[in-house]
Protein backbone atom coordinates (compact mmCIF):
# COMPACT_ATOMS: atom_id res chain seq x y z
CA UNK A 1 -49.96 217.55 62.35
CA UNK A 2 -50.82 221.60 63.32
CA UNK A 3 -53.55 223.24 64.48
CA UNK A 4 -54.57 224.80 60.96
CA UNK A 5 -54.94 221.23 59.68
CA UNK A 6 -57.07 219.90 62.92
CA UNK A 7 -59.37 223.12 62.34
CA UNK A 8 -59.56 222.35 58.85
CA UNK A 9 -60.82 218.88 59.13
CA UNK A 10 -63.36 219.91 62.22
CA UNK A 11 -64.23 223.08 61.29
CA UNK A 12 -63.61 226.77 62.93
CA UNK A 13 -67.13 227.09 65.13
CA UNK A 14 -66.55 228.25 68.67
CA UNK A 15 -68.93 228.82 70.90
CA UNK A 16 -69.17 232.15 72.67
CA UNK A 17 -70.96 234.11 75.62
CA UNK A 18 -70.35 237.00 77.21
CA UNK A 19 -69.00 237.31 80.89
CA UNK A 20 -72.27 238.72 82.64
CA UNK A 21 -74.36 235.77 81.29
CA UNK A 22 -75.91 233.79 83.90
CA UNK A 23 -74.04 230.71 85.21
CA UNK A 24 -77.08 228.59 84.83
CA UNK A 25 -77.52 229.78 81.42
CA UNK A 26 -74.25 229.04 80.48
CA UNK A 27 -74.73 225.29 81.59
CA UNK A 28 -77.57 225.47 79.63
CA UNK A 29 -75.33 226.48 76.40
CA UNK A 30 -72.82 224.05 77.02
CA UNK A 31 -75.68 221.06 77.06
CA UNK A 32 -77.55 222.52 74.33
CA UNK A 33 -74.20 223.11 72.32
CA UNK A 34 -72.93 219.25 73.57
CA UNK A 35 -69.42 221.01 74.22
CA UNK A 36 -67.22 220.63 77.52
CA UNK A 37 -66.37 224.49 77.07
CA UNK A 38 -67.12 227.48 76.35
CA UNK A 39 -65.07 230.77 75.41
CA UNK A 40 -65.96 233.95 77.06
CA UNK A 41 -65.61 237.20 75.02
CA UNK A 42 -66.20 240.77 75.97
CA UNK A 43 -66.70 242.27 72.49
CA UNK A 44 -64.26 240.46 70.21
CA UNK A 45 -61.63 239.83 73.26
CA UNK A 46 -61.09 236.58 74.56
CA UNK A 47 -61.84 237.02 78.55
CA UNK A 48 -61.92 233.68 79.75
CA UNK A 49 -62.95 229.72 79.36
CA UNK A 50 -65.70 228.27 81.29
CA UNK A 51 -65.20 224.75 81.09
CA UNK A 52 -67.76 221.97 82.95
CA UNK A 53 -64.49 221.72 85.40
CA UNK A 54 -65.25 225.31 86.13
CA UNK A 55 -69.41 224.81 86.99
CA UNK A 56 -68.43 222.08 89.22
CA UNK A 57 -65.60 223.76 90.90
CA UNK A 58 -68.34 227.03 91.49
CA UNK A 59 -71.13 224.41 92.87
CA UNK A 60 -69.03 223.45 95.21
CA UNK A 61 -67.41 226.27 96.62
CA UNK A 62 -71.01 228.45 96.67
CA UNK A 63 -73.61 226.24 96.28
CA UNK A 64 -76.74 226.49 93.86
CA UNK A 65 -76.13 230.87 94.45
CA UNK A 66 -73.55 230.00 92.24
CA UNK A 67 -75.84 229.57 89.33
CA UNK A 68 -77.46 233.08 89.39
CA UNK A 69 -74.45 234.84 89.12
CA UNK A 70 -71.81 235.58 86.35
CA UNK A 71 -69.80 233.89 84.18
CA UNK A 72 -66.99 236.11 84.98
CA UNK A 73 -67.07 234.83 88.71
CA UNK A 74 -65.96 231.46 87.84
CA UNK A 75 -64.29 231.38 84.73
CA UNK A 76 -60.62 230.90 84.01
CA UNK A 77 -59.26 233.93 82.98
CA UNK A 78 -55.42 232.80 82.59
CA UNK A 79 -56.25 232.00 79.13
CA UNK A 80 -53.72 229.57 77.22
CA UNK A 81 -53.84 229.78 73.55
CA UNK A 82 -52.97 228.00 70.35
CA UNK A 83 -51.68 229.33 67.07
CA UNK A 84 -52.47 227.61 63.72
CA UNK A 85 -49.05 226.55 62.82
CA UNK A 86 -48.23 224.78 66.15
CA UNK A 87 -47.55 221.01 66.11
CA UNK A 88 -50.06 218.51 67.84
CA UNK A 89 -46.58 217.68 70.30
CA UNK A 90 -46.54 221.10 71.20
CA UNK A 91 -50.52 221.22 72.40
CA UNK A 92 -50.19 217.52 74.13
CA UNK A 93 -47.59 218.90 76.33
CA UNK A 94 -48.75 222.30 76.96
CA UNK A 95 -52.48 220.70 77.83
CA UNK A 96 -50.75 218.42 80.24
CA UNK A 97 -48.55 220.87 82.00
CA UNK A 98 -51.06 223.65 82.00
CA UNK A 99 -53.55 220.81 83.08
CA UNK A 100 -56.57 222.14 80.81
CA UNK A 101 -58.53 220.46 77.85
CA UNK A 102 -59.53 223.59 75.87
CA UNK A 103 -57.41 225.51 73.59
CA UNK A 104 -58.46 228.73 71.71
CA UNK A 105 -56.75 228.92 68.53
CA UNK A 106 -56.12 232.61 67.61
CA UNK A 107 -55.08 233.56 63.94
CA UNK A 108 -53.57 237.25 63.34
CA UNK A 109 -55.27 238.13 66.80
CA UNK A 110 -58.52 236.95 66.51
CA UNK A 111 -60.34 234.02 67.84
CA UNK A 112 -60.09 230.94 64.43
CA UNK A 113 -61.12 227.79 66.23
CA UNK A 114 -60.90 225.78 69.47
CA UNK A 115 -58.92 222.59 70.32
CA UNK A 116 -59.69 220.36 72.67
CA UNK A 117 -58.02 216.97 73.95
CA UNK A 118 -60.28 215.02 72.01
CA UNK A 119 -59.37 216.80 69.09
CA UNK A 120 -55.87 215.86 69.97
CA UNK A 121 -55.77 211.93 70.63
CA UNK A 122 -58.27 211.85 67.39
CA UNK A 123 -55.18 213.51 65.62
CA UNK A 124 -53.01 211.04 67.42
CA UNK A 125 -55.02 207.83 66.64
CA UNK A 126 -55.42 208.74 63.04
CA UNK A 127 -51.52 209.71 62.78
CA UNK A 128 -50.50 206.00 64.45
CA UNK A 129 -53.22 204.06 62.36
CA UNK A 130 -51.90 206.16 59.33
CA UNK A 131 -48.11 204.55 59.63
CA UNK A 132 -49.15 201.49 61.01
CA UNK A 133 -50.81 200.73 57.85
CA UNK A 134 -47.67 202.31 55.91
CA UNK A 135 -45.25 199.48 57.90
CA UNK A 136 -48.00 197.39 57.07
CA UNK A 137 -47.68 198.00 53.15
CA UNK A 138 -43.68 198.71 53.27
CA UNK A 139 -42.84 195.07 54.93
CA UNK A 140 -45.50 193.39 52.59
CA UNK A 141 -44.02 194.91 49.71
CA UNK A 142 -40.34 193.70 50.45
């Protein structure tokens, strides 16, 4: 399966702040949007990813101060992306290598979607279910 066709069947919203928002407020977005990410954009430019990884990783290191200051401080700037007509294979192993669960797709530049790991086994479970059941109907047909 690609990208396009994940976006497709979940939809193309992504969730965006800018880089001088507030840490705290951005944990506020990411329970308010129930999303384990967020993408950071300075006008229409992908900056960064703030993940929940990322607000636990910049509690640790500077405490509750952490929370007053900017996104920017503690997001992950070495952004990996996705293109629509990459294969789910292709995202499973560059997720794993790259160690991250949070994809932005971009289409002719610009920001079309987000993928995240769940997205990805979902694809994976329907895909296996999909020709299990056409074994299923191939070996009770012979």
């Amino acid at each position: 399966m690609l990208v396009a066709e994940i976006l497709k069947d979940k939809g193309e919203a992504v969730f965006v702040i800018r880089p001088d928002l507030r840490l705290s407020d951005a944990c506020a977005e990411l329970d308010r949007r129930r999303v384990g990410a967020l993408i950071i954009c300075d006008e229409d430019k992908v900056v960064g990813v703030l993940s929940e990884r990322d607000v636990v990783r910049a509690v640790a290191a500077d405490g509750i101060a952490a929370l007053e200051r900017p996104v920017s401080t503690y997001m992950s700037a070495d952004v990996v992306f996705a293109a629509p007509a990459e294969t789910v294979a292709i995202l499973m192993e560059r997720m794993t290598d790259r160690r991250i669960r949070h994809l932005p797709v971009l289409r002719d530049g610009r920001l079309a979607g987000v993928i995240s790991i769940g997205d990805v086994v979902k694809c994976q479970i329907a895909e296996a279910t999909h020709e299990a059941e056409s074994l299923r109907t191939y070996i009770g047909a012979g």
